[in-house]
Protein backbone atom coordinates (compact mmCIF):
# COMPACT_ATOMS: atom_id res chain seq x y z
CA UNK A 1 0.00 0.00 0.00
CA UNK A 2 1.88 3.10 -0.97
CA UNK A 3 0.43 6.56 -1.53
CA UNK A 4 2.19 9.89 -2.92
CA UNK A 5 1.08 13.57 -1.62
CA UNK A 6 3.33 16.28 -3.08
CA UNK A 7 3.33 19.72 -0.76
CA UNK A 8 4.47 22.36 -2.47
CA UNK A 9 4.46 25.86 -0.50
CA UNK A 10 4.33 29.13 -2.37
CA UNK A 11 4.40 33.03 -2.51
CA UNK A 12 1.23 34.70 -2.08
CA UNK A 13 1.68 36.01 -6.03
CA UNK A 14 2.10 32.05 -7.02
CA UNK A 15 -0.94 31.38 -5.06
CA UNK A 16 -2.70 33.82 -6.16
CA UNK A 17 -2.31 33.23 -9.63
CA UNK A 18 -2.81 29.56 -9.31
CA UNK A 19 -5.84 30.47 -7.83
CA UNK A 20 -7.08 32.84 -10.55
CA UNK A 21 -7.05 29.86 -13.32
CA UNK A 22 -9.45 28.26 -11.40
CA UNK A 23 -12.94 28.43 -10.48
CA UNK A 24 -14.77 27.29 -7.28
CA UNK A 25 -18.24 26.73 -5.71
CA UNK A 26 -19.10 26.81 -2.29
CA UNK A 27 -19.17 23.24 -0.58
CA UNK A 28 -18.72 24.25 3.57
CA UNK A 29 -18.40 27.57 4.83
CA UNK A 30 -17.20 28.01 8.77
CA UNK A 31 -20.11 29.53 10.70
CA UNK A 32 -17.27 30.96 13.19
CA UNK A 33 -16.03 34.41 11.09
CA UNK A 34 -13.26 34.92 13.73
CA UNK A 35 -11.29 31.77 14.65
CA UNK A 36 -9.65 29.29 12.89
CA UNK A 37 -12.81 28.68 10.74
CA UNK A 38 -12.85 26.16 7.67
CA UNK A 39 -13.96 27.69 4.16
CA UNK A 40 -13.80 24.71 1.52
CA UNK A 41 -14.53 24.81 -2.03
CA UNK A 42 -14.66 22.60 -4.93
CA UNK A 43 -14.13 23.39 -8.44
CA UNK A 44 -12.45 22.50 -11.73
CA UNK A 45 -8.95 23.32 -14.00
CA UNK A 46 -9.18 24.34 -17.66
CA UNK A 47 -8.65 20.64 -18.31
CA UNK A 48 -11.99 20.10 -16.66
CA UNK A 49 -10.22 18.06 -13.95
CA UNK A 50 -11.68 18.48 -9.97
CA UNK A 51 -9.76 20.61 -7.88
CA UNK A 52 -10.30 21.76 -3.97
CA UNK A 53 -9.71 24.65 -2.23
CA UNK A 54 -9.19 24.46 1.68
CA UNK A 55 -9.13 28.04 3.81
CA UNK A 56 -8.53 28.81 7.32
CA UNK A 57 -8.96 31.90 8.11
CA UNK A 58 -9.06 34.70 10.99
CA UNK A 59 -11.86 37.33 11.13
CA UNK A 60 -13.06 36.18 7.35
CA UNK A 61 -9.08 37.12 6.04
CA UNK A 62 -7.20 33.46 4.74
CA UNK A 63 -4.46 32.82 7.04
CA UNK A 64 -3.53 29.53 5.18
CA UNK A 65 -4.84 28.16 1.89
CA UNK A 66 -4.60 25.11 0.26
CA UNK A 67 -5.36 24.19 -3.21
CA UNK A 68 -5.70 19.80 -3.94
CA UNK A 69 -5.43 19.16 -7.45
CA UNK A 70 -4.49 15.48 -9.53
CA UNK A 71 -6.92 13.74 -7.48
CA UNK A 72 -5.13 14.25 -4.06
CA UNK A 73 -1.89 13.94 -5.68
CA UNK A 74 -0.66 17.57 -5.52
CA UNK A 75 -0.95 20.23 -2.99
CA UNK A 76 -0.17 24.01 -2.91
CA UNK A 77 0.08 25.74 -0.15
CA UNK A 78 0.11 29.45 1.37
CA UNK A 79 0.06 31.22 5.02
CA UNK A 80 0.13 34.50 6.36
CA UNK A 81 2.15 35.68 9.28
CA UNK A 82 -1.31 34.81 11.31
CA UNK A 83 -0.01 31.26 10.80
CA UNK A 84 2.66 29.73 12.70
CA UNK A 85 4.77 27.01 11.27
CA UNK A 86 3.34 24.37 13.79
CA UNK A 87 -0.54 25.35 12.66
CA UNK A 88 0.55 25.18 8.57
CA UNK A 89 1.25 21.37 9.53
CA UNK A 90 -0.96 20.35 12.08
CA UNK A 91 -3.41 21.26 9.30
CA UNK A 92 -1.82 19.32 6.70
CA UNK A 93 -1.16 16.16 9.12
CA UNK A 94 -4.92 16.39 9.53
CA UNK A 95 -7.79 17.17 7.59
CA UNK A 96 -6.03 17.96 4.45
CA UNK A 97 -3.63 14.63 3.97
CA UNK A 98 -7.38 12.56 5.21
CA UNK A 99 -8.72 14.23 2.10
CA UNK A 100 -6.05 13.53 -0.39
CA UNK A 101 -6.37 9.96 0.73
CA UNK A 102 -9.47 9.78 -0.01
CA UNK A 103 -9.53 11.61 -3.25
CA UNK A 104 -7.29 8.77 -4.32
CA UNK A 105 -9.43 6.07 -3.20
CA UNK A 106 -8.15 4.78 0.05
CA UNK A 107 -10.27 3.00 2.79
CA UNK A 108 -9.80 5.27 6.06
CA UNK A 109 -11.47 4.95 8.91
CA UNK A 110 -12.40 7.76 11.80
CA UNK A 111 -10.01 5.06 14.37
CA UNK A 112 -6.71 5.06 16.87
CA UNK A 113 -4.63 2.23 15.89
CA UNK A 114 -2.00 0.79 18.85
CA UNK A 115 0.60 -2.03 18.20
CA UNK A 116 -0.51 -5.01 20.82
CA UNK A 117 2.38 -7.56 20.05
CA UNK A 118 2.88 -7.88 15.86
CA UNK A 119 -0.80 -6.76 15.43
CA UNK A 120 -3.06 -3.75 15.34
CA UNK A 121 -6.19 -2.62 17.44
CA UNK A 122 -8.29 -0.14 16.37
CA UNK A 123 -10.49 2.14 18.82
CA UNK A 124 -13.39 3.92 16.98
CA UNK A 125 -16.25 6.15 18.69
CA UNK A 126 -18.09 9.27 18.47
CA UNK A 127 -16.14 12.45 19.83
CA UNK A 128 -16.17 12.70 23.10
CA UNK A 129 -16.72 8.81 23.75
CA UNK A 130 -12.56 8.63 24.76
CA UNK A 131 -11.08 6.98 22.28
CA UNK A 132 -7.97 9.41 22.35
CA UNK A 133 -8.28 8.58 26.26
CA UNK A 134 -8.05 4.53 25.81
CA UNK A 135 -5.06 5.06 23.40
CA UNK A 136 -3.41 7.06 25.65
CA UNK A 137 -3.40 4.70 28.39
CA UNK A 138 -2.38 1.83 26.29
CA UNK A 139 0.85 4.08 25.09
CA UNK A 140 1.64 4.57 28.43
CA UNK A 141 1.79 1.04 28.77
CA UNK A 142 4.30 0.83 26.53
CA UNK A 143 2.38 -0.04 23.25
CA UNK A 144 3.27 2.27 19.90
CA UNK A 145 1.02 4.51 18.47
CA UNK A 146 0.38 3.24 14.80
CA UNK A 147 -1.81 6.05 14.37
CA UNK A 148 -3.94 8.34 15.67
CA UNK A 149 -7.82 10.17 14.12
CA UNK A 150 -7.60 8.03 10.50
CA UNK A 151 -6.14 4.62 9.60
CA UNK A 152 -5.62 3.82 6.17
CA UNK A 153 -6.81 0.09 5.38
CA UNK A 154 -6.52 -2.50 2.88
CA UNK A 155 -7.95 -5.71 2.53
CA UNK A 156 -5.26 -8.13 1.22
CA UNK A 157 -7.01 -11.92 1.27
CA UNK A 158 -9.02 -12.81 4.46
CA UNK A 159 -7.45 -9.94 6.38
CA UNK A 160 -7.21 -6.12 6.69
CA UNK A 161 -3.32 -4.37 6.89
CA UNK A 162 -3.14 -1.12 8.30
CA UNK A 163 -0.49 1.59 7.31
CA UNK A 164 1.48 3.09 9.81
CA UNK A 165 0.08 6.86 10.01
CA UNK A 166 0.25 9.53 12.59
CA UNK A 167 2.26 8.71 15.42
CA UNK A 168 1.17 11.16 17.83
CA UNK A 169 -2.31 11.48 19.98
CA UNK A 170 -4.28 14.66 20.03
CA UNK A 171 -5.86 14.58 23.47
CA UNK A 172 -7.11 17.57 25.51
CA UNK A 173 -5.37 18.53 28.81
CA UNK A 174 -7.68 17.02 30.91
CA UNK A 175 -6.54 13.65 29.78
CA UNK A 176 -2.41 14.65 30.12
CA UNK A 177 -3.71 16.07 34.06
CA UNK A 178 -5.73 12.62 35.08
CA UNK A 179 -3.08 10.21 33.41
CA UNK A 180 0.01 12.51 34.74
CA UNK A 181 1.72 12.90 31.57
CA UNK A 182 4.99 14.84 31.92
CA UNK A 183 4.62 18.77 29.84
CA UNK A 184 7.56 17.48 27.78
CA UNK A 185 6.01 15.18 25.66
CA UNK A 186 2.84 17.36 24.77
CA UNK A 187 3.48 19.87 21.84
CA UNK A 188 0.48 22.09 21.48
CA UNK A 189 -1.46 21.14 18.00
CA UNK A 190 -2.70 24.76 16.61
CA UNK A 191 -0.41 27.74 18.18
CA UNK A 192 -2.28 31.10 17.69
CA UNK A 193 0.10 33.89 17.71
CA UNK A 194 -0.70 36.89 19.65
CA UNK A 195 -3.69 39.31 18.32
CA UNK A 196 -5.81 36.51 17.32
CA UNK A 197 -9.43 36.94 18.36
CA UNK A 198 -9.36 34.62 21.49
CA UNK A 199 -13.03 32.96 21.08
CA UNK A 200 -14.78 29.47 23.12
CA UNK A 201 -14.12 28.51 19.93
CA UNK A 202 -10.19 29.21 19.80
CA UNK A 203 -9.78 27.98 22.79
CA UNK A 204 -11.25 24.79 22.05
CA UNK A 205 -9.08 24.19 19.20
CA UNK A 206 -6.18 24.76 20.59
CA UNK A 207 -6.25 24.04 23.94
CA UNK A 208 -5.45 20.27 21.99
CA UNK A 209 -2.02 18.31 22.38
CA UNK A 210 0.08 15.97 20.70
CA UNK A 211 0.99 13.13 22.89
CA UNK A 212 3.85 10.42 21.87
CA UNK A 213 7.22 9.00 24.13
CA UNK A 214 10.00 6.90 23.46
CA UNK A 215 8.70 3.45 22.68
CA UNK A 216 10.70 0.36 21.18
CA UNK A 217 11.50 1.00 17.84
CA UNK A 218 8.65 -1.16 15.64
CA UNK A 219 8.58 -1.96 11.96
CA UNK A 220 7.02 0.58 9.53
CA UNK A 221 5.58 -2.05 7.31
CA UNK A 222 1.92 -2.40 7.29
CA UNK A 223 0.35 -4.70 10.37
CA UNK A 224 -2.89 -6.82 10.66
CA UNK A 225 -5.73 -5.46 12.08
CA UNK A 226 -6.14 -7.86 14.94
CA UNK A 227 -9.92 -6.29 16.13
CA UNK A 228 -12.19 -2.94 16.40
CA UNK A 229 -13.04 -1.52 19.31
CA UNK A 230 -16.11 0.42 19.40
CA UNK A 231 -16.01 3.02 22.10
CA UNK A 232 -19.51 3.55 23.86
CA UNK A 233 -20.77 6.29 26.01
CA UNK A 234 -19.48 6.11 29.38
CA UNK A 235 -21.71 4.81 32.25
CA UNK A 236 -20.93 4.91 36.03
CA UNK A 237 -21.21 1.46 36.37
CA UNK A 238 -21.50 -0.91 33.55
CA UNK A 239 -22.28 -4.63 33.92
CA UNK A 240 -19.76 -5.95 31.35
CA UNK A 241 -16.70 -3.80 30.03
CA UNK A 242 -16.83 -5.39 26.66
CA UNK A 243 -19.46 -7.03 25.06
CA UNK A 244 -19.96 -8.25 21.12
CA UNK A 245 -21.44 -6.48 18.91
CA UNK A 246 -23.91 -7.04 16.02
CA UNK A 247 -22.62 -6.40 12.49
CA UNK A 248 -25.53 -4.52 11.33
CA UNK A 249 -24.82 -1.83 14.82
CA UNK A 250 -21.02 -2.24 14.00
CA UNK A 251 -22.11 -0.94 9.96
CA UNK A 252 -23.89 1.70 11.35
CA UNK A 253 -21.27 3.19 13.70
CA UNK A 254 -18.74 2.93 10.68
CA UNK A 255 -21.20 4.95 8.73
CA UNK A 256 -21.87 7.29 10.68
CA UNK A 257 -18.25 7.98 11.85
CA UNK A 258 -16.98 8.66 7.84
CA UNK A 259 -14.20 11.34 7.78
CA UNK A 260 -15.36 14.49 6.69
CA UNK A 261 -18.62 14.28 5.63
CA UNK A 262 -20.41 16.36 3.12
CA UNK A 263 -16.94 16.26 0.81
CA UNK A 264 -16.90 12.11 -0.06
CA UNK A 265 -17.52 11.84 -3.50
CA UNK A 266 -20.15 9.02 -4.82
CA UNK A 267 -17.00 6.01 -6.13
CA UNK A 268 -15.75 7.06 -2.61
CA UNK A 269 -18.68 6.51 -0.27
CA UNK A 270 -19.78 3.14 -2.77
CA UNK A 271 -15.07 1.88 -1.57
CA UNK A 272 -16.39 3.26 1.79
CA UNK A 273 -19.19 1.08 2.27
CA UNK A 274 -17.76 -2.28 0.71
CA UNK A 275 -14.61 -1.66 2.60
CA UNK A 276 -16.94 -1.49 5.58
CA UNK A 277 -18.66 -4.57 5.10
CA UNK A 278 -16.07 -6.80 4.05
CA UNK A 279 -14.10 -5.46 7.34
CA UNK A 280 -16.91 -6.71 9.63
CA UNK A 281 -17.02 -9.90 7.75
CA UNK A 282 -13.06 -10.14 8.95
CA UNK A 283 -11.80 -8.86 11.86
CA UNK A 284 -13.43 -9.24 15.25
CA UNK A 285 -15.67 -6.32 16.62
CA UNK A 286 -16.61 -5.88 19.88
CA UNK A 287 -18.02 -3.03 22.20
CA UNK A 288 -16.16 -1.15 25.13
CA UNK A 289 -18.25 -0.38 28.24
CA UNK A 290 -15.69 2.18 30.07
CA UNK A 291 -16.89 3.19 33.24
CA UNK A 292 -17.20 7.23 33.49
CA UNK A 293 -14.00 7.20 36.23
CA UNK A 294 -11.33 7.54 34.81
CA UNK A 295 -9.04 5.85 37.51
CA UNK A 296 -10.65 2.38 36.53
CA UNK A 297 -9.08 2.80 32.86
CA UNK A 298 -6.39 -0.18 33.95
CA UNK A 299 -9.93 -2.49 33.96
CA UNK A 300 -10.64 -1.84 30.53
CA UNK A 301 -7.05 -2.31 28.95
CA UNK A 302 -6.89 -5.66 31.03
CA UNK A 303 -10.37 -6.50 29.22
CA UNK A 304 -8.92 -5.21 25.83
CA UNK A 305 -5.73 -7.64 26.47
CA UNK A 306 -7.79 -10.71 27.77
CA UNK A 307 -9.88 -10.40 24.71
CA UNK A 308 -7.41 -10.53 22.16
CA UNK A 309 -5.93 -13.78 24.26
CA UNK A 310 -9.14 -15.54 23.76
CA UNK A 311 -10.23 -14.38 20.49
């Protein structure tokens, strides 16, 4: 499984005349006018071929813009001063590689992958459900990040591989307080410089850092997915930390959870959907029951482990 995504930054004057060769349509514009809001367009080149355009911007001005062309092959980039360094790439580890991806056809799934022995588990659930919380624990335990918010998947016989992607957690502060994690290994995701309108909604977004430490060196080449872990609500008390769970739930969870919805197009969500279903058909699935205190979080990764023993 290999994929190629070419950055290529440029001057404002490149950009802008890039830009002016093509024309766009609206597909999502950011209701928040003076944070780090999302503007995204699609469009097409004088070759008739789709291209994107991707804009963050502060109070309605671009700070950084990206334009996708050759199917999720190419991408040029431009910031402003508003932009640190650190943003420019915490946006393009994020929503703008998950989109070239899937402009070139790859299966990716809204899941945390950590190594457990030569294998792969993935942890998928809404936001909020801790997911970023689980993985956390389990890398403190001395298992690798394989990746973190998408895995890339491919069916190869009767199994699914996973590609090794991002290697570092985004999890709120919170999480780094309650599981002790030392200040040196968090690196803040999105750094606002100073002047930026401070909103709830800033401060959401940023408040967000990546987690990783020194683990044992692994092997970059692609694992098996060993099981998925859906992440449910948490209850005070549940009767059983993990339970099974139906296929047709399982499909509906996976549906629900696509990356970046609204912006799939049609041979994407028909990969999506197979993928999906042939997944199920594969790998174990089973449901997490995590109790809402946090200090019983050592239960469920026991669970997790005894699990994959018996599976």
């Amino acid at each position: 499984m290999h994929f190629t995504i070419e950055f290529i930054h440029v001057s404002n004057t490149e950009f802008a005349e890039l830009k002016k060769g093509l024309e766009f349509n609206t597909l999502i514009r950011s209701t928040y006018s003076a944070t780090f809001g999302e503007n995204i367009y699609a469009g097409n080149t004088s070759e008739n071929k789709k291209c994107f355009l991707f804009e963050y911007h502060d109070d309605q001005a671009p700070a950084v813009s990206f334009i996708i062309l050759s199917d999720g092959k190419s991408v040029f980039y431009h910031f402003t001063s508003n932009a640190s360094q650190q943003s420019v790439q915490s946006l393009i580890r994020g929503n703008i590689t998950k989109f070239c991806l899937q402009e070139q056809g790859y299966f990716c799934l809204h899941a945390s992958a950590i190594c457990i022995e030569n294998k792969v588990v993935l942890f998928m659930g809404k936001k909020g459900a801790g997911k970023s919380t689980l993985a956390t624990y389990f890398h403190l335990r001395g298992h690798a990040i394989w990746c973190d918010d998408y895995s890339l998947l491919q069916q190869e016989n009767n199994s699914f591989i996973a590609s090794q992607g991002e290697t570092s957690l985004k999890i709120n502060p919170d999480i780094a307080s309650a599981l002790d994690i030392p200040q040196a290994n968090l690196t803040r995701v999105f750094d606002l410089p100073d002047g930026w309108e401070r909103t709830a909604w800033s401060e959401m977004m940023t408040q967000k850092y990546y987690f990783s430490q020194q683990t044992p060196s692994v092997d970059i080449l692609p694992r098996q997915v060993a099981a998925v872990f859906f992440i449910n609500t948490r209850v005070p008390a549940p009767e059983k930390l993990i339970t099974t769970i139906k296929r047709t739930d399982a499909l509906s969870v996976l549906m629900a959870e696509i990356l970046l919805p609204g912006l799939n197009s049609k041979q994407y969500l028909k990969t999506y959907f197979q993928s999906a279903i042939s997944l199920l058909e594969i790998v174990p699935a089973y449901n997490i029951h995590s109790p809402d205190n946090i200090m019983r979080i050592d239960e469920v990764y026991d669970s997790v482990i005894e699990t994959l023993s018996i599976s």
